[in-house]
PDB file of N, CA and C in Angstrom:
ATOM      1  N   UNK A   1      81.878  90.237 102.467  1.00  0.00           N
ATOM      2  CA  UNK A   1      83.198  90.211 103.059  1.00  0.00           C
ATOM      3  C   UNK A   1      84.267  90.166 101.966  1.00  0.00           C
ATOM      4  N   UNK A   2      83.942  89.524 100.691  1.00  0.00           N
ATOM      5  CA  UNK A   2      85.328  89.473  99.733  1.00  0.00           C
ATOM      6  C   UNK A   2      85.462  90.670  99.261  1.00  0.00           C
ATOM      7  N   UNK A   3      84.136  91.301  99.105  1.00  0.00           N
ATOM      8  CA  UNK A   3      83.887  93.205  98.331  1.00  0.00           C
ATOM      9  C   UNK A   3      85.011  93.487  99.025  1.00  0.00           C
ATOM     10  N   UNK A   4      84.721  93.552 100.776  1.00  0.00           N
ATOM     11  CA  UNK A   4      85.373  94.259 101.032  1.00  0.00           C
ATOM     12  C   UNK A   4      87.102  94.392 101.135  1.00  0.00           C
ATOM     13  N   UNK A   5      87.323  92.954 101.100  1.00  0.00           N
ATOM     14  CA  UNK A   5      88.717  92.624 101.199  1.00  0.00           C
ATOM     15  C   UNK A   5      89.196  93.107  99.604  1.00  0.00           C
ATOM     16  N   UNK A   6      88.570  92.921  98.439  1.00  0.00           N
ATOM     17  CA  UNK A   6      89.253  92.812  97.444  1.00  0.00           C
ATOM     18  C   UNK A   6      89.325  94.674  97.147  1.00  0.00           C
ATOM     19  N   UNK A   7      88.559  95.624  97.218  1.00  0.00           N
ATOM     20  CA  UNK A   7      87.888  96.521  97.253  1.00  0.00           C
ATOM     21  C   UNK A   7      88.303  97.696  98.129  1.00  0.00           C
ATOM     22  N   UNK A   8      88.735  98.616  97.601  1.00  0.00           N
ATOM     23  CA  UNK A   8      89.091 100.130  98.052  1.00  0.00           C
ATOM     24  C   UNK A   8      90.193 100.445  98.815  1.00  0.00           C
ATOM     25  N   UNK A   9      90.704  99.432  98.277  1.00  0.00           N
ATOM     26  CA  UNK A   9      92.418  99.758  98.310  1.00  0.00           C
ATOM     27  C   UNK A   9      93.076 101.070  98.506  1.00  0.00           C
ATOM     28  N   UNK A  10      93.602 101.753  99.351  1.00  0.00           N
ATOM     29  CA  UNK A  10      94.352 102.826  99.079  1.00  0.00           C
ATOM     30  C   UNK A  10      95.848 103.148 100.017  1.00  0.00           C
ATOM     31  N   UNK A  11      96.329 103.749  99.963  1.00  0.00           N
ATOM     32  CA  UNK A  11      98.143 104.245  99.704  1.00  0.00           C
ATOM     33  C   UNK A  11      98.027 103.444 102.009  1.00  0.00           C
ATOM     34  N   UNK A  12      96.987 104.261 102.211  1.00  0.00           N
ATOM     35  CA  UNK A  12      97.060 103.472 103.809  1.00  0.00           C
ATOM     36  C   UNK A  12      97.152 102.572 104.255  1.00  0.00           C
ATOM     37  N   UNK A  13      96.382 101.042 103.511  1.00  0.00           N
ATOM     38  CA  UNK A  13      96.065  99.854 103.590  1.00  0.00           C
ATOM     39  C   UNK A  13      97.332  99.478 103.130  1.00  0.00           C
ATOM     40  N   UNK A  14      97.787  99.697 102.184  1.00  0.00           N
ATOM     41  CA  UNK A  14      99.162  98.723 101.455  1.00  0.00           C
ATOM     42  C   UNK A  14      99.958  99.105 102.698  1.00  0.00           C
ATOM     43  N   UNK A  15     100.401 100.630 103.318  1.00  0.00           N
ATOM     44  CA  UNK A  15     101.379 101.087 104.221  1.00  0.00           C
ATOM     45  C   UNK A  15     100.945  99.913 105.438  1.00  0.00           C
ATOM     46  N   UNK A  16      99.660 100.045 105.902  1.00  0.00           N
ATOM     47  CA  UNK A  16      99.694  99.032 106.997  1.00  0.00           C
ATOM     48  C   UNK A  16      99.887  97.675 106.579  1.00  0.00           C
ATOM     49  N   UNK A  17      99.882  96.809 105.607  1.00  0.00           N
ATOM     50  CA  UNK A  17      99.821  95.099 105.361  1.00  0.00           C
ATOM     51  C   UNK A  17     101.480  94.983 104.939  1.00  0.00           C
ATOM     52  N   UNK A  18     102.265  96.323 104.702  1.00  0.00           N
ATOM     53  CA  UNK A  18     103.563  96.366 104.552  1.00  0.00           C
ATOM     54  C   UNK A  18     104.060  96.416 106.027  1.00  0.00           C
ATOM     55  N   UNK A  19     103.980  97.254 106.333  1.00  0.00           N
ATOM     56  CA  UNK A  19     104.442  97.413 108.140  1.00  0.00           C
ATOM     57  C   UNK A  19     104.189  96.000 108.741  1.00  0.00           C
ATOM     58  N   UNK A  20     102.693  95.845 108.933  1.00  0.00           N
ATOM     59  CA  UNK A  20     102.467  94.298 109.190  1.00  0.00           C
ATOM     60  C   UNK A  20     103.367  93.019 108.958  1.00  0.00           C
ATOM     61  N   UNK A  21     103.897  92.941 107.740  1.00  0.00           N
ATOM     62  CA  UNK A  21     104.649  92.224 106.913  1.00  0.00           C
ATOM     63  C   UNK A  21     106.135  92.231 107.615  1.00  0.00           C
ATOM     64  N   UNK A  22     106.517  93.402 107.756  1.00  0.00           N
ATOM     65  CA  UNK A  22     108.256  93.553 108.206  1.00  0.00           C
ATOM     66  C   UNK A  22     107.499  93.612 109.368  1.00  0.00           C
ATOM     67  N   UNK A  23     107.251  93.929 110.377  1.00  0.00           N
ATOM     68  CA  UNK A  23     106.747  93.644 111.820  1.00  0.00           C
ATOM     69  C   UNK A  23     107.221  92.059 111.931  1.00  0.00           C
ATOM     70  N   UNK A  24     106.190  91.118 111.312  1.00  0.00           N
ATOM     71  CA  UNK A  24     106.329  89.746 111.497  1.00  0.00           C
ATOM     72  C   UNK A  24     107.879  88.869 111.417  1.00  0.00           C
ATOM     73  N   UNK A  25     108.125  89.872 110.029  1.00  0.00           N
ATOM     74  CA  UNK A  25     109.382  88.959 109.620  1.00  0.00           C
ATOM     75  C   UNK A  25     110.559  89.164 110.727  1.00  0.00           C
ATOM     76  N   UNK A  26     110.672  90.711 111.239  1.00  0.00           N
ATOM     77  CA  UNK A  26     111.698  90.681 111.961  1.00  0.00           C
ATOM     78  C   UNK A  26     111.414  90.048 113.943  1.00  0.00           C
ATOM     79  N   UNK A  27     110.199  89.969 113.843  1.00  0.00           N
ATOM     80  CA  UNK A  27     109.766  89.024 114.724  1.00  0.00           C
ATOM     81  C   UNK A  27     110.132  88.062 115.014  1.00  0.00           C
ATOM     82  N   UNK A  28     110.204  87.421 114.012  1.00  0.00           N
ATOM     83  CA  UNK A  28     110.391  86.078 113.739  1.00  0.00           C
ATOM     84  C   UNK A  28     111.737  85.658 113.714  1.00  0.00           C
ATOM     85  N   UNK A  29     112.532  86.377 112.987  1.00  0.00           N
ATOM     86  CA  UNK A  29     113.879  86.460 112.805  1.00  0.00           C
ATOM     87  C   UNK A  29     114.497  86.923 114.268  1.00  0.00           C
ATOM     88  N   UNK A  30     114.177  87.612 115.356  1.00  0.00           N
ATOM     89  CA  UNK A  30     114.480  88.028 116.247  1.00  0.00           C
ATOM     90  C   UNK A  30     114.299  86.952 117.620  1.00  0.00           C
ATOM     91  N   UNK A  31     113.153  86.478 116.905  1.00  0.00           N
ATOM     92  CA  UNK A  31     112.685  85.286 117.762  1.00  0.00           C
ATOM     93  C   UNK A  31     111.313  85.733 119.058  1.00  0.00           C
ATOM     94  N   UNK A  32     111.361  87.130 119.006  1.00  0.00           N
ATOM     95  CA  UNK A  32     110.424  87.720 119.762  1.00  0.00           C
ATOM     96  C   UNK A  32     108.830  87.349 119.487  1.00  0.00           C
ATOM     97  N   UNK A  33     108.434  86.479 119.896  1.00  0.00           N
ATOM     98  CA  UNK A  33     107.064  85.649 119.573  1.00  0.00           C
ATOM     99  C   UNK A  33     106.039  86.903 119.478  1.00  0.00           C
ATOM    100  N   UNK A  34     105.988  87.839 120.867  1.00  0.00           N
ATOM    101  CA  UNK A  34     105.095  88.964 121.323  1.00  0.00           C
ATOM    102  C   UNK A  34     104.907  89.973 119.519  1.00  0.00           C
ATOM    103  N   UNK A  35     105.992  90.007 118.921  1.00  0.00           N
ATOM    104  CA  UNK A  35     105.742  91.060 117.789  1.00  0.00           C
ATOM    105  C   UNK A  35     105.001  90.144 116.512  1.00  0.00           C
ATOM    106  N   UNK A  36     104.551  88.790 116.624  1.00  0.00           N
ATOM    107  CA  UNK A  36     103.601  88.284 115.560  1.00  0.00           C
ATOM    108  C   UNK A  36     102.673  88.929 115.909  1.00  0.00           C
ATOM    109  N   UNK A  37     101.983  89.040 116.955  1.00  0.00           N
ATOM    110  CA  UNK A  37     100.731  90.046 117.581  1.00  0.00           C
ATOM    111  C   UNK A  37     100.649  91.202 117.085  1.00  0.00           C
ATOM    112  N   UNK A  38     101.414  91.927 117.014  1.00  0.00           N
ATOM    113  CA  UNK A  38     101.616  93.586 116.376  1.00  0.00           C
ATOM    114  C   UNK A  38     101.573  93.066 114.945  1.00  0.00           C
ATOM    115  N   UNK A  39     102.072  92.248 114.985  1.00  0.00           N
ATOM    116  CA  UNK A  39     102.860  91.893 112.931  1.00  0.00           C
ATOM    117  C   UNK A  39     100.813  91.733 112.579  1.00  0.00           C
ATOM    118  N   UNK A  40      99.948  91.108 113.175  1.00  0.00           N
ATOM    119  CA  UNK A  40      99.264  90.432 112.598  1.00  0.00           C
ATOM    120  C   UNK A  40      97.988  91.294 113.179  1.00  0.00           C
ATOM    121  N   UNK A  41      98.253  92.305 114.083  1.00  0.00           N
ATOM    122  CA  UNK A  41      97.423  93.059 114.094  1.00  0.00           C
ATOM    123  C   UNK A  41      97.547  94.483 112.992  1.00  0.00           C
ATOM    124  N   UNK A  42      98.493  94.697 112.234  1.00  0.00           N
ATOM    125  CA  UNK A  42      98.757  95.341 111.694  1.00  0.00           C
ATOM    126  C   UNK A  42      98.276  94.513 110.070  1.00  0.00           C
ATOM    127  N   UNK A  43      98.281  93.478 109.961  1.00  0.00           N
ATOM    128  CA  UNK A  43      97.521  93.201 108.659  1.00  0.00           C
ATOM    129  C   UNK A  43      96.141  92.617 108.458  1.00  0.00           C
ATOM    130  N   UNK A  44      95.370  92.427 109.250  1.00  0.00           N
ATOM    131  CA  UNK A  44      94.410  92.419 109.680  1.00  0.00           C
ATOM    132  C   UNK A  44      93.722  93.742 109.618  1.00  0.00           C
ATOM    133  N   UNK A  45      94.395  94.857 110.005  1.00  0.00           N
ATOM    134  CA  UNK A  45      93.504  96.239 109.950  1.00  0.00           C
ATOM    135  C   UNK A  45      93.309  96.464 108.293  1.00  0.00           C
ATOM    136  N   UNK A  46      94.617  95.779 107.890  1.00  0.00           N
ATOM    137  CA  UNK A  46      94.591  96.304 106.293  1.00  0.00           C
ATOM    138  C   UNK A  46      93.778  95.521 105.025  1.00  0.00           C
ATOM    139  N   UNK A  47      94.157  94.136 105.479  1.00  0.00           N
ATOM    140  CA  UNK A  47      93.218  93.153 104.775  1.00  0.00           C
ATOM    141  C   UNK A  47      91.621  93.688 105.135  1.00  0.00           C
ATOM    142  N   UNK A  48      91.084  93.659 106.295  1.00  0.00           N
ATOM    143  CA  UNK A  48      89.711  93.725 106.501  1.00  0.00           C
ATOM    144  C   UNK A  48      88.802  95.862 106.525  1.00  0.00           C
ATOM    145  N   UNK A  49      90.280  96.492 106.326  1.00  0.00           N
ATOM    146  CA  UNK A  49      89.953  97.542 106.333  1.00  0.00           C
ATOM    147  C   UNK A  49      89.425  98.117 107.425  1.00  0.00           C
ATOM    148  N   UNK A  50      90.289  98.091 108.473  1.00  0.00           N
ATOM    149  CA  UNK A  50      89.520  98.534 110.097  1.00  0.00           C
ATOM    150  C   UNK A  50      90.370  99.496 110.196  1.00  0.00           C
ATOM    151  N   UNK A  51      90.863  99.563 109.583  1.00  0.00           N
ATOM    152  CA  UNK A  51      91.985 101.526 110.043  1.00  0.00           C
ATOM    153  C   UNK A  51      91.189 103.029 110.717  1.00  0.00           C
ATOM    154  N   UNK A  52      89.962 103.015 109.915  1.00  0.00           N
ATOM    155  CA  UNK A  52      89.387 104.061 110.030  1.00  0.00           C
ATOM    156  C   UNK A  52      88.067 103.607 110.939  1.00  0.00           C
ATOM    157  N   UNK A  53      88.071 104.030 112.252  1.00  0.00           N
ATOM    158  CA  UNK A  53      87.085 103.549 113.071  1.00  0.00           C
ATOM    159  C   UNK A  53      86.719 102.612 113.564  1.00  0.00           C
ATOM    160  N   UNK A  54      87.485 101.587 113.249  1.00  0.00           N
ATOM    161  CA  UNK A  54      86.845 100.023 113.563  1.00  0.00           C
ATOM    162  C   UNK A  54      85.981  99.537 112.105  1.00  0.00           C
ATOM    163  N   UNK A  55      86.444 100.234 111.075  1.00  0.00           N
ATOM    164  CA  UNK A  55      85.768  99.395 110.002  1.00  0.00           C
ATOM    165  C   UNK A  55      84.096 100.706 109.882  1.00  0.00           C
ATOM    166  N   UNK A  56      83.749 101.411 110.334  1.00  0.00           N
ATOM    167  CA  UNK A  56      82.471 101.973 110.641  1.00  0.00           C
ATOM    168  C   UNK A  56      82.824 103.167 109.315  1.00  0.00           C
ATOM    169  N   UNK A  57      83.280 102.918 109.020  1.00  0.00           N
ATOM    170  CA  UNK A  57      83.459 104.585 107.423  1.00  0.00           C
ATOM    171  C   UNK A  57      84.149 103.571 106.414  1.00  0.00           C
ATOM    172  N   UNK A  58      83.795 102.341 106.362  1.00  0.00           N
ATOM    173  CA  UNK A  58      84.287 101.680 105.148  1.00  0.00           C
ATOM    174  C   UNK A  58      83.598 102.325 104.206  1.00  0.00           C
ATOM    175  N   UNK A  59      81.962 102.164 104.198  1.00  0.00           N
ATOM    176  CA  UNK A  59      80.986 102.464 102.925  1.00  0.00           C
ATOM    177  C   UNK A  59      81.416 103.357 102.399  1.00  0.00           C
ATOM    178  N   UNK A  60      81.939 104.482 103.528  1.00  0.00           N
ATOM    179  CA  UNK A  60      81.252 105.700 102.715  1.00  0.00           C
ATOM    180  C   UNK A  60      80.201 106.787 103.979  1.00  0.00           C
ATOM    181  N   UNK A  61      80.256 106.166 104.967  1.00  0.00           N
ATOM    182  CA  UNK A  61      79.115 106.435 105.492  1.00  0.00           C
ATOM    183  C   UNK A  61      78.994 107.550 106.769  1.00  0.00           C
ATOM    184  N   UNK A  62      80.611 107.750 106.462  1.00  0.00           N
ATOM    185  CA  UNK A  62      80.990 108.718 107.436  1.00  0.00           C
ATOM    186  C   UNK A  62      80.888 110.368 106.917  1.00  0.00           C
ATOM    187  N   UNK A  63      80.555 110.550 108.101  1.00  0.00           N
ATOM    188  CA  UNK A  63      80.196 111.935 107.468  1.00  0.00           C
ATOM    189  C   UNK A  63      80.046 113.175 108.207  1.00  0.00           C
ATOM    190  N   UNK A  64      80.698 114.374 108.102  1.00  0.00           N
ATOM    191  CA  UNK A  64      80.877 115.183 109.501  1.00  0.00           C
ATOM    192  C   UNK A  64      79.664 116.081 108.879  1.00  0.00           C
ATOM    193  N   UNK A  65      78.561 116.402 109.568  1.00  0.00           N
ATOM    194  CA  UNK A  65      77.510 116.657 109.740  1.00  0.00           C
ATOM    195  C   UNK A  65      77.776 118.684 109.715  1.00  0.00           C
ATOM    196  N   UNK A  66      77.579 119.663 109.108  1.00  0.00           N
ATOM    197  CA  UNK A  66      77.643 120.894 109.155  1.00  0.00           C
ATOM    198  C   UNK A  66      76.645 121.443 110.500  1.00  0.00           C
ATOM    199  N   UNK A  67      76.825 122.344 110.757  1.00  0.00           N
ATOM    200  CA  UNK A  67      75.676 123.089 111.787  1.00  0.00           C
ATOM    201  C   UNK A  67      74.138 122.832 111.184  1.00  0.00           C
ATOM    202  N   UNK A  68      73.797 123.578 109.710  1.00  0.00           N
ATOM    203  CA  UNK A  68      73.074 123.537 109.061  1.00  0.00           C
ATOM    204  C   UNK A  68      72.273 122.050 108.778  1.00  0.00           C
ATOM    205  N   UNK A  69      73.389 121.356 108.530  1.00  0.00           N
ATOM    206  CA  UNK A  69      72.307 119.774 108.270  1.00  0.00           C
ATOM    207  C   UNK A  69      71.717 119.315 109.837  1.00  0.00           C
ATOM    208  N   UNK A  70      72.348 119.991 110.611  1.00  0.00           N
ATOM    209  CA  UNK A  70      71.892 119.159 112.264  1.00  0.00           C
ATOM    210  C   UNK A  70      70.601 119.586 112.466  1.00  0.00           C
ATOM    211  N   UNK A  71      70.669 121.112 111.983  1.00  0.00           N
ATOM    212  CA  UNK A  71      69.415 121.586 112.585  1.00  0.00           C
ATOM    213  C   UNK A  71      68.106 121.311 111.902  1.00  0.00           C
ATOM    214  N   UNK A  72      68.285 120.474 111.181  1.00  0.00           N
ATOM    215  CA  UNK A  72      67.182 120.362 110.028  1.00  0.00           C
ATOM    216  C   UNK A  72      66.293 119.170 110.214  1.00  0.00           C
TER     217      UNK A  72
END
């Protein structure tokens, strides 16, 4: 679990734990309780890396399969 948190960082993850971030603050500042939920579902995808599938193509492991490899 820390691999993965510390580990494969890219331009998407920062965009979502940023969004996440101003989500919360103006939440908060607004007083609208309902947007910590968005705020904190939005850094949560980024900290734990669930953007892409539910976390299921973290490894590596995704993979679109050609005609050729199916039939084999």
């Amino acid at each position: 679990m820390k691999q993965r948190i510390f580990t494969g960082w890219n331009w998407m993850r920062a965009i979502y734990l940023v969004t996440g971030i101003i989500i919360m603050i103006q939440a908060v500042t607004s007083r609208l309780w309902v947007g910590l939920f968005l705020g904190g579902y939005f850094i949560i995808m980024a900290v734990f890396a669930l953007g892409c599938a539910a976390g299921n193509c973290y490894g590596g492991s995704c993979g679109v399969k050609t005609i050729e490899e199916k039939k084999e």
